[in-house]
Protein backbone atom coordinates (compact mmCIF):
# COMPACT_ATOMS: atom_id res chain seq x y z
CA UNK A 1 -64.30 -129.89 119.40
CA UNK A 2 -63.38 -128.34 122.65
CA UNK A 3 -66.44 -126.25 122.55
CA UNK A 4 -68.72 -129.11 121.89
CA UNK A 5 -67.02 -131.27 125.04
CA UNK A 6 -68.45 -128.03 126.98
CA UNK A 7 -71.66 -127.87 125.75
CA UNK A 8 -72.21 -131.24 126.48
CA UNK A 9 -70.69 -131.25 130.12
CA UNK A 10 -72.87 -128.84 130.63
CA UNK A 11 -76.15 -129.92 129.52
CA UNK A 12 -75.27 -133.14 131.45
CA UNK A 13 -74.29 -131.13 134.80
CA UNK A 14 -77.40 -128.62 134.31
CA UNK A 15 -79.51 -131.66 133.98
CA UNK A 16 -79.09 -132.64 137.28
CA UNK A 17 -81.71 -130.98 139.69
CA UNK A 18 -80.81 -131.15 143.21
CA UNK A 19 -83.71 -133.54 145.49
CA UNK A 20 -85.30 -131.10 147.93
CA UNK A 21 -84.05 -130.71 151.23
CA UNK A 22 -85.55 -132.97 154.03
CA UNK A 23 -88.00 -130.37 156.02
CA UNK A 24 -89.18 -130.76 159.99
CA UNK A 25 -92.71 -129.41 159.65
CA UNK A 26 -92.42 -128.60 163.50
CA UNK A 27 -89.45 -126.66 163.48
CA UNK A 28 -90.98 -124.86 160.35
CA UNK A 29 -93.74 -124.08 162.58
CA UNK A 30 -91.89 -122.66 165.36
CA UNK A 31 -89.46 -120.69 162.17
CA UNK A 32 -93.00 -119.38 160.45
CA UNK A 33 -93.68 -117.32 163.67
CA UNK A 34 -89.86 -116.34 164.45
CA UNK A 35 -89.85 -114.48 161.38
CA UNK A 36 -93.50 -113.71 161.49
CA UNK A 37 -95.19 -115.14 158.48
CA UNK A 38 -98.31 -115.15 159.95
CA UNK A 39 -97.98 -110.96 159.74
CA UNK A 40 -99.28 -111.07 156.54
CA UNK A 41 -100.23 -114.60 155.31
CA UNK A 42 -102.31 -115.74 158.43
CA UNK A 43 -101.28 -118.54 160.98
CA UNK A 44 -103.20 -120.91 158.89
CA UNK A 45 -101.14 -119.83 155.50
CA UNK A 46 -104.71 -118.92 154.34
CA UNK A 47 -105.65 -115.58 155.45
CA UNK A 48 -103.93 -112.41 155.56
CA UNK A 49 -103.62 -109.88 153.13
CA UNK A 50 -100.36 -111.24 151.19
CA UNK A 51 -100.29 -114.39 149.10
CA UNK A 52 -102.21 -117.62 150.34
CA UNK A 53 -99.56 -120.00 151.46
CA UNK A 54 -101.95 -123.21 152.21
CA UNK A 55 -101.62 -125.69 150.26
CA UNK A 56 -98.25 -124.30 148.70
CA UNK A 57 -98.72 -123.59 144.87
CA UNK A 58 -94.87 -124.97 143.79
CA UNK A 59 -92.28 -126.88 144.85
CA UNK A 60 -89.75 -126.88 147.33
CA UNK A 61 -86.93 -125.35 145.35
CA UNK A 62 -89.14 -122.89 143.70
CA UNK A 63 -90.27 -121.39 147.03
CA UNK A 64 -86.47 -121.10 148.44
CA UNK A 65 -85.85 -119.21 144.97
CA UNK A 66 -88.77 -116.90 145.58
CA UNK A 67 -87.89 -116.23 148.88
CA UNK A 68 -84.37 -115.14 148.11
CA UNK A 69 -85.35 -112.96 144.76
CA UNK A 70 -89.31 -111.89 145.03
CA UNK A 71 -91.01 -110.11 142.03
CA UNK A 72 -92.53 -107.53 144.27
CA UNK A 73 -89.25 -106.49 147.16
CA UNK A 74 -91.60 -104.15 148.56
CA UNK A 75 -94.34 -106.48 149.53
CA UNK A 76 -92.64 -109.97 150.11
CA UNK A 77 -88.92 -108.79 151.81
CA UNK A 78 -85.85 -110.83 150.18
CA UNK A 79 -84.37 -113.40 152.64
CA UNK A 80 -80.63 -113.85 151.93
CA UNK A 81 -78.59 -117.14 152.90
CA UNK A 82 -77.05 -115.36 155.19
CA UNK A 83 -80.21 -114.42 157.31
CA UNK A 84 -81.67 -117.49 156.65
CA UNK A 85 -80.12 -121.08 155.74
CA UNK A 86 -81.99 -123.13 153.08
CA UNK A 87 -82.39 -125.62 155.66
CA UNK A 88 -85.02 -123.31 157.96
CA UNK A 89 -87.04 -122.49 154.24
CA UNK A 90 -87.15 -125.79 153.22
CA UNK A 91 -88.22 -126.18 157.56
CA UNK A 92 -90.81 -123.82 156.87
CA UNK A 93 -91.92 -125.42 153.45
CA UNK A 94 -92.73 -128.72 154.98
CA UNK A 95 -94.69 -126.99 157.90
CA UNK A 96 -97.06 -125.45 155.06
CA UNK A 97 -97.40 -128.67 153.79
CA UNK A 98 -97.97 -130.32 156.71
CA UNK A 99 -101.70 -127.71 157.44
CA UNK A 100 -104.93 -129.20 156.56
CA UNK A 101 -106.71 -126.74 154.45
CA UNK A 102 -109.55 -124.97 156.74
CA UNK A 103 -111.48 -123.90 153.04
CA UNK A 104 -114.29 -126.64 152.03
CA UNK A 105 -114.04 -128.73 149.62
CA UNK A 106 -115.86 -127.68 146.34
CA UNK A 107 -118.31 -130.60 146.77
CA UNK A 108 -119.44 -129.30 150.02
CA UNK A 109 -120.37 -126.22 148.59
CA UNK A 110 -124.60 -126.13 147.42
CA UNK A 111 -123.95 -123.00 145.35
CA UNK A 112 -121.20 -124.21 143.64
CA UNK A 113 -122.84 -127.31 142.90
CA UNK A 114 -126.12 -126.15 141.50
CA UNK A 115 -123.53 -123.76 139.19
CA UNK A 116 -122.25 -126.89 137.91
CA UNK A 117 -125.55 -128.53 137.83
CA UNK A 118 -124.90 -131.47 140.77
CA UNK A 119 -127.00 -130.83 142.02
């Protein structure tokens, strides 16, 4: 019985997610160049030879997971809580999502529109 009450608590308590943090795109800005993003994923989040950043490709508290514990430590350098509070990521989160996307939109593109035959 005892070991059901657990189970249960914690199904209900894992259940849970926490809502993202509340990010200020403009002090994510001035964040992305204090700890040089831009070095290798462009000022725009789009260019650079890393990972494109612009528009960001998951959510908040999947990005502050990454950040902490990348797949690839040699390319994309951990950032512990202790270096840098959840608060600046989720900071420099909302400053991603704040760029407007400098690539074209596929239905301003001829070639890609004769591909698909829109043309």
């Amino acid at each position: 019985m005892i070991r059901i009450f657990f189970a249960v608590a914690l199904l209900i308590g894992g259940s849970q997610a926490e809502p993202p943090l509340e990010g200020d795109a403009e002090n994510g800005k001035t964040l992305y160049k204090q700890y040089t993003c831009y070095g290798c994923h462009g000022y725009t989040g789009e260019t650079g030879f890393a990972t494109r950043l612009n528009p960001p490709r998951m959510r908040q508290g999947r990005f502050i997971t990454y950040l902490r514990n990348p797949t690839n430590p040699t390319r994309m350098p951990p950032y512990q809580q202790s270096e840098v509070s959840d608060q600046k990521l989720a900071n420099i989160y909302a400053y991603l999502r704040s760029l407007p996307s400098a690539s074209p939109d596929a239905e301003s593109i001829p070639l890609l529109q004769a591909i698909l035959g829109k043309q």
